[in-house]
PDB file of N, CA and C in Angstrom:
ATOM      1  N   UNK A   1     111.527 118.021 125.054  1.00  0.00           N
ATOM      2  CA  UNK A   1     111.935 118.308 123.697  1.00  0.00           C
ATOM      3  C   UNK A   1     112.914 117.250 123.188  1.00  0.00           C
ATOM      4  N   UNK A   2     113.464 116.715 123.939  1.00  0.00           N
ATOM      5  CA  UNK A   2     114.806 115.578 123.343  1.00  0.00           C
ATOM      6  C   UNK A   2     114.067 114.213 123.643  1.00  0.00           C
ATOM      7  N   UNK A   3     112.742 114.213 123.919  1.00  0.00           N
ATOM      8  CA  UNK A   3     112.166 112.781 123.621  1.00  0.00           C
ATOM      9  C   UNK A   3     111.365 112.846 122.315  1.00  0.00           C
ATOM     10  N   UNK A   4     111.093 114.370 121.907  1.00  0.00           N
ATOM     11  CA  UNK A   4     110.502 114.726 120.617  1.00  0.00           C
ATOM     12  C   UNK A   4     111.356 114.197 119.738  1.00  0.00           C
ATOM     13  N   UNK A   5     112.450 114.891 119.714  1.00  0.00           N
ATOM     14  CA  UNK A   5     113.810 115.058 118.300  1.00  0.00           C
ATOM     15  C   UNK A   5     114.294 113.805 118.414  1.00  0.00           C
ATOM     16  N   UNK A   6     114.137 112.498 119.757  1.00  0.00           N
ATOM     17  CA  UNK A   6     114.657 110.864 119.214  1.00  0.00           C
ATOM     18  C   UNK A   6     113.316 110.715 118.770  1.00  0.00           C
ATOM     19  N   UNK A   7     112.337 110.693 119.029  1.00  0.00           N
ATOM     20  CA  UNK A   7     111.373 109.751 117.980  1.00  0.00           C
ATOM     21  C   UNK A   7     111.402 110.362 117.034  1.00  0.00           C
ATOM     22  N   UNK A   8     111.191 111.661 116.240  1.00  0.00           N
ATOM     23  CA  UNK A   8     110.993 112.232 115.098  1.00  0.00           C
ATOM     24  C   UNK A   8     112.270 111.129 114.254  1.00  0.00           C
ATOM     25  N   UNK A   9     113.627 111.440 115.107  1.00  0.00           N
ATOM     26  CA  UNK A   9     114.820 111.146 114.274  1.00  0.00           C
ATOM     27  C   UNK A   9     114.717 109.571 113.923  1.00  0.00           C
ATOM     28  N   UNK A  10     114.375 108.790 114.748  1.00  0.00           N
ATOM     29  CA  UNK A  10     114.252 107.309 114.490  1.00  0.00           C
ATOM     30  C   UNK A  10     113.025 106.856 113.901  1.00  0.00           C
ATOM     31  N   UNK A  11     111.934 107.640 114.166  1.00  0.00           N
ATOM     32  CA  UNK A  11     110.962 107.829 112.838  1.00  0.00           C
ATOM     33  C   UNK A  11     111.239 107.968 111.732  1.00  0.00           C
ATOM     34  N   UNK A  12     112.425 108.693 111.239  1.00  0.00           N
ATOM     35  CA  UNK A  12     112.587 109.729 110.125  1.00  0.00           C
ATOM     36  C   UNK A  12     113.589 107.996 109.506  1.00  0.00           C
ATOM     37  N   UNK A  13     114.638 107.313 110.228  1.00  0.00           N
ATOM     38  CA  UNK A  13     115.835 106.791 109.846  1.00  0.00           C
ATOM     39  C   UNK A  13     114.687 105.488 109.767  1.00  0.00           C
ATOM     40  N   UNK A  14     113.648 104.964 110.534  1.00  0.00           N
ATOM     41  CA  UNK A  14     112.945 104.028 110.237  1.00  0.00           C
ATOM     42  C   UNK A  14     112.570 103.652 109.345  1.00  0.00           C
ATOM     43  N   UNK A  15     111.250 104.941 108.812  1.00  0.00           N
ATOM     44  CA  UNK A  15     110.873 104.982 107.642  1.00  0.00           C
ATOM     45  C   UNK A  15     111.958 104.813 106.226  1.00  0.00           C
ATOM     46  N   UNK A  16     112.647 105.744 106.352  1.00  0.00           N
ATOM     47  CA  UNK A  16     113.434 105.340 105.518  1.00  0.00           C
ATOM     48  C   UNK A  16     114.592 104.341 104.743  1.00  0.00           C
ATOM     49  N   UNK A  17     114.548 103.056 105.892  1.00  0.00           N
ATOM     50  CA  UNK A  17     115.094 102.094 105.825  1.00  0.00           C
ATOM     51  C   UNK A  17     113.703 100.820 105.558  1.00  0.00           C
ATOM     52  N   UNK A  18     112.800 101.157 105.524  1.00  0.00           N
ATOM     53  CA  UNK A  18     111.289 100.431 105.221  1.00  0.00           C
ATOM     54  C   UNK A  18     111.094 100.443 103.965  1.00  0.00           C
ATOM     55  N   UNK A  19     111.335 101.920 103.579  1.00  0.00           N
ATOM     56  CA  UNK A  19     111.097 102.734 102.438  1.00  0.00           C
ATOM     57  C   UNK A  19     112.311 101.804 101.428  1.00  0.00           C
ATOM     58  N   UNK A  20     113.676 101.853 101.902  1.00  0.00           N
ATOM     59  CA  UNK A  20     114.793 101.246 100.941  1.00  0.00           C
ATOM     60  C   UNK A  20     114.506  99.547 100.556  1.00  0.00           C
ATOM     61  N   UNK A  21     113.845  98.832 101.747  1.00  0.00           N
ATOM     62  CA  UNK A  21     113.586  97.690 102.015  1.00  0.00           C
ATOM     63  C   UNK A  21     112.766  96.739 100.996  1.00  0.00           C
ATOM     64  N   UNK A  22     111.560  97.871 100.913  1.00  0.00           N
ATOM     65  CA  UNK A  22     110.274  97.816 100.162  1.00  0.00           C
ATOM     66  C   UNK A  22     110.790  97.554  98.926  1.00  0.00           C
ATOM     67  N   UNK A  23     112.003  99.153  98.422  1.00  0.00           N
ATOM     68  CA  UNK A  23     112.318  98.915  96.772  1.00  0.00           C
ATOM     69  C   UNK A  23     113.009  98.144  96.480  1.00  0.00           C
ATOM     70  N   UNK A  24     113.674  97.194  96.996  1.00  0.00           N
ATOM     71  CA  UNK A  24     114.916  96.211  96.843  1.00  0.00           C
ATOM     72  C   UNK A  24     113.984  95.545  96.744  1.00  0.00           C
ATOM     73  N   UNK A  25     112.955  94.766  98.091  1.00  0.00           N
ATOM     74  CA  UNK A  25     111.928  93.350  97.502  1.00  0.00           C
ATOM     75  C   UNK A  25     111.259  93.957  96.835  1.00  0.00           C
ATOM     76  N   UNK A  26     110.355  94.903  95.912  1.00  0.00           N
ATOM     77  CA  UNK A  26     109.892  94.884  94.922  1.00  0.00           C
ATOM     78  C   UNK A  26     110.699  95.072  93.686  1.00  0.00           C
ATOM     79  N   UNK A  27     111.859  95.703  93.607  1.00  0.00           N
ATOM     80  CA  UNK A  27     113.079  95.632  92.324  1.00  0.00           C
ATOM     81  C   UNK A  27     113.470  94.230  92.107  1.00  0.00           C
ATOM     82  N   UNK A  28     114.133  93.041  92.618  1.00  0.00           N
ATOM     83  CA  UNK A  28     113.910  91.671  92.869  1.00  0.00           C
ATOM     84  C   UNK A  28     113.334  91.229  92.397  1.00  0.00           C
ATOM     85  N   UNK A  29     112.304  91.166  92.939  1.00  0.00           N
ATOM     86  CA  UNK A  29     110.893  90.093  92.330  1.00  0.00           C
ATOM     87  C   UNK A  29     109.978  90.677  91.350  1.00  0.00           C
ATOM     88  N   UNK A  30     110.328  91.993  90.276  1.00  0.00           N
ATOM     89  CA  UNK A  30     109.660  92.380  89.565  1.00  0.00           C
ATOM     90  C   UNK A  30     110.301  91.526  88.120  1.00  0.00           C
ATOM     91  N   UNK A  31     108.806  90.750  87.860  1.00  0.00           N
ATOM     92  CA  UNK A  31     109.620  90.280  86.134  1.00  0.00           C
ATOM     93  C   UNK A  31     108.779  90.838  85.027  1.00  0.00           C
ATOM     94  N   UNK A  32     109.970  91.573  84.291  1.00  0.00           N
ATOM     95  CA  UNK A  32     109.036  92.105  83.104  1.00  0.00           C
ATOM     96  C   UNK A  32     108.028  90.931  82.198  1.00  0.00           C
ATOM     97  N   UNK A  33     107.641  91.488  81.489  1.00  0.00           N
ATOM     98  CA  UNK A  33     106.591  90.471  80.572  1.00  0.00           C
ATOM     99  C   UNK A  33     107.152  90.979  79.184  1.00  0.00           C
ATOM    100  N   UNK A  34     107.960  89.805  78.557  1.00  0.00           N
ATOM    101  CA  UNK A  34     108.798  90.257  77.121  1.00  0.00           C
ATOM    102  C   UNK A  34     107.271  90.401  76.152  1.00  0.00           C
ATOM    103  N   UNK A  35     106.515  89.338  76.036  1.00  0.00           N
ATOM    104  CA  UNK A  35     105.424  89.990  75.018  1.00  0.00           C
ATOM    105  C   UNK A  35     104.470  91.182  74.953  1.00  0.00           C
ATOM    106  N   UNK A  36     104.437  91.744  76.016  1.00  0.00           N
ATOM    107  CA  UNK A  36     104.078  92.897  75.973  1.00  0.00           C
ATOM    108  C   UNK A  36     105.009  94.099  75.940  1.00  0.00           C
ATOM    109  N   UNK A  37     106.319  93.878  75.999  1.00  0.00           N
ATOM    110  CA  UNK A  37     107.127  95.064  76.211  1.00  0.00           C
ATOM    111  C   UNK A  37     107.485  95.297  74.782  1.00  0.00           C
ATOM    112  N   UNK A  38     107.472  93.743  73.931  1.00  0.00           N
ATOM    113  CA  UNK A  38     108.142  94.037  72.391  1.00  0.00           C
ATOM    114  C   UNK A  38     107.054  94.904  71.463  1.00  0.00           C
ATOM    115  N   UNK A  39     105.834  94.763  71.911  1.00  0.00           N
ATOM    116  CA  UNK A  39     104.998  95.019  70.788  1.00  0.00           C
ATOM    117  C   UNK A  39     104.696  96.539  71.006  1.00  0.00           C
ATOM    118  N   UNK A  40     104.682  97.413  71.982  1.00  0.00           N
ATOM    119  CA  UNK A  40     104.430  98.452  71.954  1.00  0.00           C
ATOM    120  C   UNK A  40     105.619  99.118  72.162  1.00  0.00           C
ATOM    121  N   UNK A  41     106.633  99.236  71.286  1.00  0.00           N
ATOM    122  CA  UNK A  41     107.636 100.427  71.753  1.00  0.00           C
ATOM    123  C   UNK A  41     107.489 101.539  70.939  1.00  0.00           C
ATOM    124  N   UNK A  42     106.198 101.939  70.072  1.00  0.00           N
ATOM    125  CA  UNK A  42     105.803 103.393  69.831  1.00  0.00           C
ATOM    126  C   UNK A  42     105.537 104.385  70.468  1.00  0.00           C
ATOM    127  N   UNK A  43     105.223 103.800  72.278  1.00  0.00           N
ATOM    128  CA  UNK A  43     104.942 104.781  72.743  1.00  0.00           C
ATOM    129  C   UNK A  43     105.919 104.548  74.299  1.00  0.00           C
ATOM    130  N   UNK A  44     106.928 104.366  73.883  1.00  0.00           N
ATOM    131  CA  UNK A  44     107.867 104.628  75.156  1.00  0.00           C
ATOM    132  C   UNK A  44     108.896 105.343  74.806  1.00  0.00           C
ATOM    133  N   UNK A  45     108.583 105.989  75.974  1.00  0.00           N
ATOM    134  CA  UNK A  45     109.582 108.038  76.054  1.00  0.00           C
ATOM    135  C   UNK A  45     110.930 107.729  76.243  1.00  0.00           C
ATOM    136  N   UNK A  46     111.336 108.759  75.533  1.00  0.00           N
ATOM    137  CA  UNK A  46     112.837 109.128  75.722  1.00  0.00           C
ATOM    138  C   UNK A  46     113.274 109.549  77.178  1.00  0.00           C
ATOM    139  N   UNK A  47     112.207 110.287  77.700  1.00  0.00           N
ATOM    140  CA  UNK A  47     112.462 110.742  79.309  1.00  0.00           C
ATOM    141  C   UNK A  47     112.306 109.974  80.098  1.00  0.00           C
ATOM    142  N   UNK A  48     113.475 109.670  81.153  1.00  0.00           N
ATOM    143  CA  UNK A  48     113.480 109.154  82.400  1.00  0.00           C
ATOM    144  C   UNK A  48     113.084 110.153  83.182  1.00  0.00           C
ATOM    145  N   UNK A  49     111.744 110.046  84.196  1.00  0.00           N
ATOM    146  CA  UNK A  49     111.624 111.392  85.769  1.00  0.00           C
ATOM    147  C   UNK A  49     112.102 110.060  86.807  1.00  0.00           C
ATOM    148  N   UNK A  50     112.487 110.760  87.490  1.00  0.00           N
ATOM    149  CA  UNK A  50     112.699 109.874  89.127  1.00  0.00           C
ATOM    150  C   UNK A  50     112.242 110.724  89.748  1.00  0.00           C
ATOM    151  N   UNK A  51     111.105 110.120  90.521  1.00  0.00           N
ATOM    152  CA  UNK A  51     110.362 111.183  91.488  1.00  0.00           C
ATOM    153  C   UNK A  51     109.464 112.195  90.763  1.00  0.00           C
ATOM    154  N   UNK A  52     108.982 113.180  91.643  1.00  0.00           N
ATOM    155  CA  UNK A  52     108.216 114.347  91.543  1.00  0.00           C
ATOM    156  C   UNK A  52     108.009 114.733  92.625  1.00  0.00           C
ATOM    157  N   UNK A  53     107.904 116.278  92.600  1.00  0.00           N
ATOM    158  CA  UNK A  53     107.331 117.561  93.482  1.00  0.00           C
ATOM    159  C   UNK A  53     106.371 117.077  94.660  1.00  0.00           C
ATOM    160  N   UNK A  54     105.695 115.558  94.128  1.00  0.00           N
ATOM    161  CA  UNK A  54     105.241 115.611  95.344  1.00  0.00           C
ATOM    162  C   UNK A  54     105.637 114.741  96.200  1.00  0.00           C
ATOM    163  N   UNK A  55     106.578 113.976  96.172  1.00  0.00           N
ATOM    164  CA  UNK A  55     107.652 113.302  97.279  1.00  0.00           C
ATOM    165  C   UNK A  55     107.961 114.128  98.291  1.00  0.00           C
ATOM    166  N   UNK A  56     108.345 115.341  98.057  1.00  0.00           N
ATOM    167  CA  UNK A  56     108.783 115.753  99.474  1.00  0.00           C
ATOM    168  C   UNK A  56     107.465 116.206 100.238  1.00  0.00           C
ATOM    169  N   UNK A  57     105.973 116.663  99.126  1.00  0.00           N
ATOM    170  CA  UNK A  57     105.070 116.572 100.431  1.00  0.00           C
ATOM    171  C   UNK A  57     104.680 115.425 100.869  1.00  0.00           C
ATOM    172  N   UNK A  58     105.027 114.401 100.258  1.00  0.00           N
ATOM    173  CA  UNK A  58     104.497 113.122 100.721  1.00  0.00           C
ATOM    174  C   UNK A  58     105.640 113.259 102.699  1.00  0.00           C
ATOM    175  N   UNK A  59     106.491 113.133 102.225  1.00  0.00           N
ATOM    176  CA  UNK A  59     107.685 113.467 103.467  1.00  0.00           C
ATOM    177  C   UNK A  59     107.253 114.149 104.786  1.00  0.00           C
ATOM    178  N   UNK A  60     106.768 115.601 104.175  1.00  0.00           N
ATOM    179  CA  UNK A  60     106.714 116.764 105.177  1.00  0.00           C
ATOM    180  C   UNK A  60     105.211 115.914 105.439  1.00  0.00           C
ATOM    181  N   UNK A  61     104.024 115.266 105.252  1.00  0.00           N
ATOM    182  CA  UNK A  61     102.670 114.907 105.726  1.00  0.00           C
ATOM    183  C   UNK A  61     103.192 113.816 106.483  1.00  0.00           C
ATOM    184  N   UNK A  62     104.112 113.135 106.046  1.00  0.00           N
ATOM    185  CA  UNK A  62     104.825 111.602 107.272  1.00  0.00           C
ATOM    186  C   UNK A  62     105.220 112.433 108.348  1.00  0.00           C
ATOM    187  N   UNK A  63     105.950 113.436 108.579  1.00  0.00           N
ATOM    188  CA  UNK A  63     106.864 113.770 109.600  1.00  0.00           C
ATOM    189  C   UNK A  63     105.444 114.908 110.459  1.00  0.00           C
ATOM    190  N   UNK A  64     104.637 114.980 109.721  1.00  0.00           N
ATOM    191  CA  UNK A  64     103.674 116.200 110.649  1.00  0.00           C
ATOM    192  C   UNK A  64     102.797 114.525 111.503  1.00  0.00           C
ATOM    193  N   UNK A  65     102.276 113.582 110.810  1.00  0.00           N
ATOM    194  CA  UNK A  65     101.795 113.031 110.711  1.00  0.00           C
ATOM    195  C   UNK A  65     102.650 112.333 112.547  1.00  0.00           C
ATOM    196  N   UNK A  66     103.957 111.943 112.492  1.00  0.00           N
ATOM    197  CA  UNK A  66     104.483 111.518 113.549  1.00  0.00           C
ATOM    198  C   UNK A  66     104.502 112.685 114.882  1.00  0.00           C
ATOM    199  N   UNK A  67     104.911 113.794 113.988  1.00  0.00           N
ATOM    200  CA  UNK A  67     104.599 115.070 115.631  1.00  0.00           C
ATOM    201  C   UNK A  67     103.094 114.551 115.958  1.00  0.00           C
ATOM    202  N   UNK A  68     102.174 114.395 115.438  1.00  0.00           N
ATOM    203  CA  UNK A  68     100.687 114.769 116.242  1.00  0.00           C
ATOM    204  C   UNK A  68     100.677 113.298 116.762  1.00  0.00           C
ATOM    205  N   UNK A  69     101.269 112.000 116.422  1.00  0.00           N
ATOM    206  CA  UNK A  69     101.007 110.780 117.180  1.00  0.00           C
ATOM    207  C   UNK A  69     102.023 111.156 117.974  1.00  0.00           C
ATOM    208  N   UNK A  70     102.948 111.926 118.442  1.00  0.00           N
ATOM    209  CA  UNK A  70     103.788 111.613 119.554  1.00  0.00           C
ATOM    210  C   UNK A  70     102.893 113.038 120.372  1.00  0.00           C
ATOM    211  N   UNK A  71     102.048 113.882 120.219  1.00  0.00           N
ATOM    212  CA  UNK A  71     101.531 114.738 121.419  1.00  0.00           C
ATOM    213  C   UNK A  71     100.250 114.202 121.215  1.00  0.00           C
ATOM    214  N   UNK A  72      99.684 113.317 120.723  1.00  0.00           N
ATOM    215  CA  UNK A  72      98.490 112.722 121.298  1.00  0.00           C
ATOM    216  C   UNK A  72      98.105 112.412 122.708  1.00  0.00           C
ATOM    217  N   UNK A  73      99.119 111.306 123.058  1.00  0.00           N
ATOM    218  CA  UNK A  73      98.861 110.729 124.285  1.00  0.00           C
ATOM    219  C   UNK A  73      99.205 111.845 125.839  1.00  0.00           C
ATOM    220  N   UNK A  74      99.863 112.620 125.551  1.00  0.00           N
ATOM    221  CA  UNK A  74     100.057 113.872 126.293  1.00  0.00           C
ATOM    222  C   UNK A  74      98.751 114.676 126.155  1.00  0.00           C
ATOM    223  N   UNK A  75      98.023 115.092 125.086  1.00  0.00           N
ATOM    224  CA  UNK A  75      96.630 115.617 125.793  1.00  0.00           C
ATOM    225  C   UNK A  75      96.133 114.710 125.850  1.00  0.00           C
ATOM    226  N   UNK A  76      95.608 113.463 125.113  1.00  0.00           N
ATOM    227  CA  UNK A  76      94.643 112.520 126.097  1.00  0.00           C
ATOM    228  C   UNK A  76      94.674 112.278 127.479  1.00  0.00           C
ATOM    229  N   UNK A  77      95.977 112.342 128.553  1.00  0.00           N
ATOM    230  CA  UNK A  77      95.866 112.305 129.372  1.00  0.00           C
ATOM    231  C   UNK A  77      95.600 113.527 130.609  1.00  0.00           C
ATOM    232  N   UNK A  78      95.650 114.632 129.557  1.00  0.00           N
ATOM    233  CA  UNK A  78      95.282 116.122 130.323  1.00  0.00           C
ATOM    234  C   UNK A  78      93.795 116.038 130.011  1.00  0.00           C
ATOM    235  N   UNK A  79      93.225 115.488 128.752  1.00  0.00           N
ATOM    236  CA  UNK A  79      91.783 115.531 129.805  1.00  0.00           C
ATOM    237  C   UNK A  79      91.119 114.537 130.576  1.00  0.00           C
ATOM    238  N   UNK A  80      92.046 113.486 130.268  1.00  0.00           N
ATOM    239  CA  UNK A  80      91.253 112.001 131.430  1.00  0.00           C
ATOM    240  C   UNK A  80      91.367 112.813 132.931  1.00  0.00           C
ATOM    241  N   UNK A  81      92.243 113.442 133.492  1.00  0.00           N
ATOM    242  CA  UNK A  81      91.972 114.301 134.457  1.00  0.00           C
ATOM    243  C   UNK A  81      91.528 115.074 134.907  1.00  0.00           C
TER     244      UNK A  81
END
């Protein structure tokens, strides 16, 4: 059980330092395009969303997703025997 809860946990702190990594080099190197941003501002919203409802299942399918690769190789080798 405590070789479960370090990979889950360094899975969990991995991803999420990949995850921070990713948005910094894509925040960086993103350049807007001024001629297209000037000509259509009829249809840009007053609302900012950050995120949605389905981020955290995106989360809970990563973290199920790492339990079944860490008991894989534990039954593959109960039936090679």
């Amino acid at each position: 059980m405590k070789n479960y809860l370090v990979f889950i946990g360094s899975f969990i702190i991995l991803f999420l330092l990949l995850q921070l990594l990713s948005g910094a080099f894509l925040t960086t190197t993103f350049i807007l395009d001024y001629s297209q941003a000037t000509y259509n501002t009829e249809n840009i919203s007053e609302v900012v969303e950050f995120g949605n409802s389905s981020s955290i299942l995106f989360y809970i399918i990563v973290i199920l997703s790492a339990t079944m690769a860490y008991f894989v190789p534990k039954v593959m080798t109960k039936f090679k025997r």
